[in-house]
Protein backbone atom coordinates (compact mmCIF):
# COMPACT_ATOMS: atom_id res chain seq x y z
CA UNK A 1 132.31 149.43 104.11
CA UNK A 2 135.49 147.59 104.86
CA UNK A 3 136.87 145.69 101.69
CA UNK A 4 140.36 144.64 100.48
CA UNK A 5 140.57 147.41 98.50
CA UNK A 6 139.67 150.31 100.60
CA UNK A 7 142.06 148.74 102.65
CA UNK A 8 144.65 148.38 100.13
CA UNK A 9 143.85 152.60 98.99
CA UNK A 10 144.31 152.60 102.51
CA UNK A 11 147.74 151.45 102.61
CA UNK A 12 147.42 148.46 103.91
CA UNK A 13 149.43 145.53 102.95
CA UNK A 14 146.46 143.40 102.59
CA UNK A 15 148.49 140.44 100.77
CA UNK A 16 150.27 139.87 104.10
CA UNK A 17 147.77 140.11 105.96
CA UNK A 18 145.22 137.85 104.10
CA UNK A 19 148.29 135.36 104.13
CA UNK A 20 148.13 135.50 107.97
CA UNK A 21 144.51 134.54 107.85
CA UNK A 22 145.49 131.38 105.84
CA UNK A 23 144.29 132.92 102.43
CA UNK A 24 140.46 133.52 103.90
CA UNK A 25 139.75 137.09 102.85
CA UNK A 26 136.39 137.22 104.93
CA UNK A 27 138.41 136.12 107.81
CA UNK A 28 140.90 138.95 107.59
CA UNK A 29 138.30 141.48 106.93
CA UNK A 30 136.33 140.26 110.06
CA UNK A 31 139.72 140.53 112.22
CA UNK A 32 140.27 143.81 110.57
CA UNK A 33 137.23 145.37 111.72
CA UNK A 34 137.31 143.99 115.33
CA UNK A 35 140.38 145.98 115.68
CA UNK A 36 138.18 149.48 116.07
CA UNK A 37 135.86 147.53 118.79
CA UNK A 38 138.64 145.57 120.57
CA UNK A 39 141.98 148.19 120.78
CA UNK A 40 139.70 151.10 121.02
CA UNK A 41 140.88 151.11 124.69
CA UNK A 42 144.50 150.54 124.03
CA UNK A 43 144.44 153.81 121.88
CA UNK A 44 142.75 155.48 124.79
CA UNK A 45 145.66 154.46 127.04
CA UNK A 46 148.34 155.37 125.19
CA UNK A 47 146.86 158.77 124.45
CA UNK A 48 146.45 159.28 128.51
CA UNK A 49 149.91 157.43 129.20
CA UNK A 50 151.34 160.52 126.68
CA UNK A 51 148.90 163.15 128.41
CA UNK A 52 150.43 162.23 131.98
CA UNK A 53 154.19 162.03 130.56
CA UNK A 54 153.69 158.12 131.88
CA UNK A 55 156.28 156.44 129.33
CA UNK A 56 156.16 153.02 130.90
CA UNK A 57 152.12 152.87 130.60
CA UNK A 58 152.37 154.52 127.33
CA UNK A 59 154.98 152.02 126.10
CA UNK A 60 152.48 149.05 127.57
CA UNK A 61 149.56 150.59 124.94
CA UNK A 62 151.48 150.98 122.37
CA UNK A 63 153.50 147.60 122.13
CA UNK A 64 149.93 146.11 122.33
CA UNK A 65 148.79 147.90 119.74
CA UNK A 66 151.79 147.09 117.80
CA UNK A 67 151.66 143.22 117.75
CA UNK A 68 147.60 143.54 116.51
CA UNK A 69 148.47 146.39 113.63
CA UNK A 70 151.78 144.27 112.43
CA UNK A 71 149.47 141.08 112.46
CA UNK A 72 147.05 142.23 110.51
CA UNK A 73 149.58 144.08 108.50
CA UNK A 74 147.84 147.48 109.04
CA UNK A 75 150.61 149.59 107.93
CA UNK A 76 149.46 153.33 107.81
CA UNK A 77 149.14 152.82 111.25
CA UNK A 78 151.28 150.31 112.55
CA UNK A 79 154.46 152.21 111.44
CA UNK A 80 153.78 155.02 113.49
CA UNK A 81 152.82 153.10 115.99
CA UNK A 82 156.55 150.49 115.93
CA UNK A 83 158.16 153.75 116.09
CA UNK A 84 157.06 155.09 119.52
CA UNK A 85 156.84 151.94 120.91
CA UNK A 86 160.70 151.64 120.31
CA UNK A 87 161.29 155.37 121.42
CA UNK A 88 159.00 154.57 124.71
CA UNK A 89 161.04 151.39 124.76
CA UNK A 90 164.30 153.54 124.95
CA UNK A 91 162.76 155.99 127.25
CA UNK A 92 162.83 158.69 124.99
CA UNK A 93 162.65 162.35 126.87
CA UNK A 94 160.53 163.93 123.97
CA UNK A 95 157.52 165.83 123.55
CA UNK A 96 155.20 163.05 121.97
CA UNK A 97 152.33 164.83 120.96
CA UNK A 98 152.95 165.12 117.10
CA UNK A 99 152.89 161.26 116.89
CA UNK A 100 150.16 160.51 119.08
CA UNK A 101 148.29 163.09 116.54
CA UNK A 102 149.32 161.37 113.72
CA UNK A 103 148.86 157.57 114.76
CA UNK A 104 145.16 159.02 115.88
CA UNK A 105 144.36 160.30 112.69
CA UNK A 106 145.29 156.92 111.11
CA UNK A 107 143.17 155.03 113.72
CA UNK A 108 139.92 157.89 112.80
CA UNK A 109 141.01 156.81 108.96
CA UNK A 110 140.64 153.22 109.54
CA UNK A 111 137.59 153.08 111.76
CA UNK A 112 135.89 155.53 108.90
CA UNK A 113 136.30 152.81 106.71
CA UNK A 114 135.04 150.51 108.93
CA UNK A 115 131.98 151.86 109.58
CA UNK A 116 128.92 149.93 108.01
């Protein structure tokens, strides 16, 4: 069950992000969990964008993903994912597998603790 404090042992900064939601807890919690049901497809895309070496889709997924995870100040996974948005940004020639991995991972974290 998602709460502020699996969220917080998650890593979350949940201060921020309850400030964002103009101090309403259940209102961050609910935008929290709409993030599995609503970006579900933008994680799908940026893992195919990597899988076909498509940086400019890939950069599109993952500079979606990053305004939601920053919003909602979702921090295990919205550091990984600011950083290859800015290498996809810059066009980085690099093998991008290890990050997609690890912002995955984070993502299968999150949407454990969001299930009911």
């Amino acid at each position: 069950m998602l709460t502020i404090d699996s969220l917080k042992a998650f890593g979350a900064n949940t201060d921020e992000g309850v400030a964002r939601c103009f101090g309403k807890e259940d209102f961050y919690l609910r935008l929290a969990k709409m993030v599995v049901a609503q970006n579900q497809a933008d994680f799908d895309k940026l893992s195919a964008a990597i899988g076909a070496n498509d940086l400019g889709a890939a950069f599109d997924a993952a500079h979606s993903l990053k305004g939601v995870l920053g919003n909602l100040s979702l921090t295990p996974i919205y550091d990984p994912v600011s950083e290859i948005t800015e290498e996809l940004r810059a066009k980085v020639d690099k093998d991008y597998g290890p990050q997609l991995a690890a912002i995955l991972a984070k993502f299968d974290e999150f949407k454990a603790l969001c299930a009911d």
